[in-house]
Protein backbone atom coordinates (compact mmCIF):
# COMPACT_ATOMS: atom_id res chain seq x y z
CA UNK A 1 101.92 122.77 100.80
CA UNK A 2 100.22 119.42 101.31
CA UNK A 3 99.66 120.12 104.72
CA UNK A 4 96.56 122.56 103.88
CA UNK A 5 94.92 120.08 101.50
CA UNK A 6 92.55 116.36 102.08
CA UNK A 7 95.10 113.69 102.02
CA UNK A 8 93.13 112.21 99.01
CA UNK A 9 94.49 114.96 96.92
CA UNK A 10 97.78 113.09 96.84
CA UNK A 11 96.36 110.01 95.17
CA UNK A 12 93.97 111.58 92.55
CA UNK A 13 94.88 111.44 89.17
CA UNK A 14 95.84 114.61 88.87
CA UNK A 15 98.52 115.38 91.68
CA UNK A 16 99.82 112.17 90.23
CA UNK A 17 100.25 112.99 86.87
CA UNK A 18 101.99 116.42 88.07
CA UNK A 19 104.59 114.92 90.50
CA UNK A 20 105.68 112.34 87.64
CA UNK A 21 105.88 115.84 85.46
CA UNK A 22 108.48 117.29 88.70
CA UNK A 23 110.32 114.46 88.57
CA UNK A 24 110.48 114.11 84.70
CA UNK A 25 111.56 117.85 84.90
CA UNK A 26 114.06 117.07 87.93
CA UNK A 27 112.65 119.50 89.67
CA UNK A 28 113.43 119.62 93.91
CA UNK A 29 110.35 118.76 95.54
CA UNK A 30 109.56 120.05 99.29
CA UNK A 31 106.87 117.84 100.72
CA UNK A 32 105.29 119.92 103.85
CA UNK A 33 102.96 117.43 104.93
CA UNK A 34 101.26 116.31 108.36
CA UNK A 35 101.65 112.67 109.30
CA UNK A 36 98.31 111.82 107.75
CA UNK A 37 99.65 112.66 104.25
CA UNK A 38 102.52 110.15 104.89
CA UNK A 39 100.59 106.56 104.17
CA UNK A 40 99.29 108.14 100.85
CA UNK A 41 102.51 109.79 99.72
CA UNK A 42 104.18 106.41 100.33
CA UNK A 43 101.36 104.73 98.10
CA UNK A 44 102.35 107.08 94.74
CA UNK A 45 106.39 107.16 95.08
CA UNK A 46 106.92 103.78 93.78
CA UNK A 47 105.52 105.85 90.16
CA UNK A 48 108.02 108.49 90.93
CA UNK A 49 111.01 106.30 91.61
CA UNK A 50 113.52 109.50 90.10
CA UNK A 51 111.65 112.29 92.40
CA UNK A 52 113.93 114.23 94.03
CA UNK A 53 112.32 115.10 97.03
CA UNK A 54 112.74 116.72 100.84
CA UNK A 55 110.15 115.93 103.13
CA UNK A 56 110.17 119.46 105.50
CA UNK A 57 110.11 119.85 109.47
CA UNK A 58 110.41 116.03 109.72
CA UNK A 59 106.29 116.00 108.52
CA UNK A 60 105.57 117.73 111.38
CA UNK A 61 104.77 114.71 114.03
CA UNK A 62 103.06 115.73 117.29
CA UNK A 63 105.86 115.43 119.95
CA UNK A 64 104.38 116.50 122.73
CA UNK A 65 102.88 112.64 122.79
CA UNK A 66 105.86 110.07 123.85
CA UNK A 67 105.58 107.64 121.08
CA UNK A 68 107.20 107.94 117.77
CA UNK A 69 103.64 105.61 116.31
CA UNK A 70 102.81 105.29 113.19
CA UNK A 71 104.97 108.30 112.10
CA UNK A 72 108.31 106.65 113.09
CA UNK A 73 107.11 103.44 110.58
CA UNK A 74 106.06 106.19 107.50
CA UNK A 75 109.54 107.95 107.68
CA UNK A 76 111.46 104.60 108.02
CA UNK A 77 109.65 103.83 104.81
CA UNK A 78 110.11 107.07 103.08
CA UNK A 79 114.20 106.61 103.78
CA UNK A 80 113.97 103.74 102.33
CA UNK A 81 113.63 106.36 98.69
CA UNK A 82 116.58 106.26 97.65
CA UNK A 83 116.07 110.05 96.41
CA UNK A 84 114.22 111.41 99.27
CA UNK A 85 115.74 113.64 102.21
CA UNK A 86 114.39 114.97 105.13
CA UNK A 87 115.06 118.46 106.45
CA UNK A 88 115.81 119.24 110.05
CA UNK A 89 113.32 121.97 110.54
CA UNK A 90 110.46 123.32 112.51
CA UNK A 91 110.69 121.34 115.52
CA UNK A 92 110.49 123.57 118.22
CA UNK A 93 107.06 124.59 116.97
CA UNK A 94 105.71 121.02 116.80
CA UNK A 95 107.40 119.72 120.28
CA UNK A 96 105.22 122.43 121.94
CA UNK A 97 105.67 125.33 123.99
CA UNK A 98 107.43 123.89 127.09
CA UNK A 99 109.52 121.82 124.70
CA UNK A 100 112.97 120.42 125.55
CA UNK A 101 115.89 118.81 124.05
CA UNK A 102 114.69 115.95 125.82
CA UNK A 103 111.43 115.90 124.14
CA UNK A 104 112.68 116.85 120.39
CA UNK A 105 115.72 113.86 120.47
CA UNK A 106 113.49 110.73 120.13
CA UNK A 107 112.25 112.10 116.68
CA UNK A 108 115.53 113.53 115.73
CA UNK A 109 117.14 110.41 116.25
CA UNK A 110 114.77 108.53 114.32
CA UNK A 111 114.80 110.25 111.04
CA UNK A 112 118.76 110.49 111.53
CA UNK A 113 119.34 106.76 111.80
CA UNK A 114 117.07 106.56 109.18
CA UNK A 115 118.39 109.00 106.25
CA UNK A 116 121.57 109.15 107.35
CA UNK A 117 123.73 112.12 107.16
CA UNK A 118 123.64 112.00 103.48
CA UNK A 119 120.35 113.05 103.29
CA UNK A 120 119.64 115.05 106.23
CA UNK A 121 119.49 119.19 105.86
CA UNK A 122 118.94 121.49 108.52
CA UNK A 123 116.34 124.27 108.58
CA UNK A 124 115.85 126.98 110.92
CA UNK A 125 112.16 127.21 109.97
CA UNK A 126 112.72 130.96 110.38
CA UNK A 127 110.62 133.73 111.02
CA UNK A 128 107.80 130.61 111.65
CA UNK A 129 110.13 129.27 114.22
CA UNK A 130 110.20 132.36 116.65
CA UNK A 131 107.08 131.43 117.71
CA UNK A 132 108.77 128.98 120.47
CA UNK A 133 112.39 129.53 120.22
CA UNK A 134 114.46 132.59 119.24
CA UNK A 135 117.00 131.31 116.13
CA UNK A 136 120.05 130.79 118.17
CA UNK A 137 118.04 127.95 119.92
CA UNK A 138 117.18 126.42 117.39
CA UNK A 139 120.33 126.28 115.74
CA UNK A 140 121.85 125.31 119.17
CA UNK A 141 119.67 122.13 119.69
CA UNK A 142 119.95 121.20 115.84
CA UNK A 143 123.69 121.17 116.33
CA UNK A 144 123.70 120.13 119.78
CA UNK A 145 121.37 116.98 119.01
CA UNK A 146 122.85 115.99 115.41
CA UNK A 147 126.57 116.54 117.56
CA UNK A 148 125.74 113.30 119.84
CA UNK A 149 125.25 111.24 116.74
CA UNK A 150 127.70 112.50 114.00
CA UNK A 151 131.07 113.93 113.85
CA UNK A 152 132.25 117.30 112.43
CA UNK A 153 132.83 115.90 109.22
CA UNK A 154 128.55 114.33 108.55
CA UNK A 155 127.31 117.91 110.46
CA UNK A 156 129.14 119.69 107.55
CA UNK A 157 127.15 117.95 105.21
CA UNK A 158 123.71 118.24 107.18
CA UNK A 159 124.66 121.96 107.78
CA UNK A 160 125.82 123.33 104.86
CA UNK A 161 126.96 121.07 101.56
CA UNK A 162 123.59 118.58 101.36
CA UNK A 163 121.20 121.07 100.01
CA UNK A 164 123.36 122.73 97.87
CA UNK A 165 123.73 119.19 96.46
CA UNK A 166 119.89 118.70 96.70
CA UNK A 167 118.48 122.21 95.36
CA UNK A 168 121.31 122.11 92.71
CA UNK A 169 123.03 125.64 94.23
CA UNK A 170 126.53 126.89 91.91
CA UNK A 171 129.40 126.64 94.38
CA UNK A 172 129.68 129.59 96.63
């Protein structure tokens, strides 16, 4: 959980020397960071190139301001990891009380274009998520929002096969 700690933790010697140890162990790495964590994290991956990792709720940008920013730039970057994913997850909670489908698709978009359906998995964020939406809505505007940009074919992978593939799961 990144997100509690100083963003310097990611670049000191010894967070460094432990994510080269999860990625010698190929071990699945959830990155729950804030946007501040992003231009650090993006400084250390090029010593990781083999982590196998899954930045969570999108890094949680603030979008209840209009502008993807500097956050849209960091997770353009981080796609360009070959190994990296990016779970579609606790959005409702960062878009804000009042929030919208309207307000959530900008960032959607972005990260979709971005990691492509291959590397996109869907979250429900669940029990965190309840504080804005019940889980039905938040399934709903996942799948509604991911259904204007890929067929039934790509939301199979974002909704059920990619992070079997990522976390390693037996077949069902």
């Amino acid at each position: 959980m990144l997100q509690e700690h100083d963003p310097a933790l990611i670049t000191s010697d010894s967070f460094r020397a432990n994510l080269a140890e999860v990625a010698r162990r190929d071990i699945p790495f959830d990155i729950l960071t804030f946007p501040r964590h992003l231009p650090p994290l993006l400084d250390i991956l090029p010593e990781v190139p083999t982590l196998r990792g899954i930045v969570d709720h999108l890094s949680k940008p603030d979008m209840t301001v209009p502008s993807l920013g500097q956050w849209g730039e960091d997770m353009t970057r981080l796609a360009a990891h070959p190994n990296l994913s990016c779970k579609i997850s606790g959005m409702v909670t960062e878009a804000g009380p009042d929030w919208t489908p309207a307000r959530v698709r900008p960032y959607l978009s972005h990260v979709a274009e971005a990691f492509g359906p291959d590397r996109l998995v869907f979250g429900t964020d669940w029990p965190v998520c309840t504080l804005a939406a019940t889980h039905a809505q938040v399934t709903d505007l996942a799948r509604n929002l991911l259904g204007d940009l890929f067929g039934p074919e790509d939301l199979a992978k974002i909704f059920e096969t990619n992070a079997a593939r990522f976390y390693k799961l037996p077949p069902a």
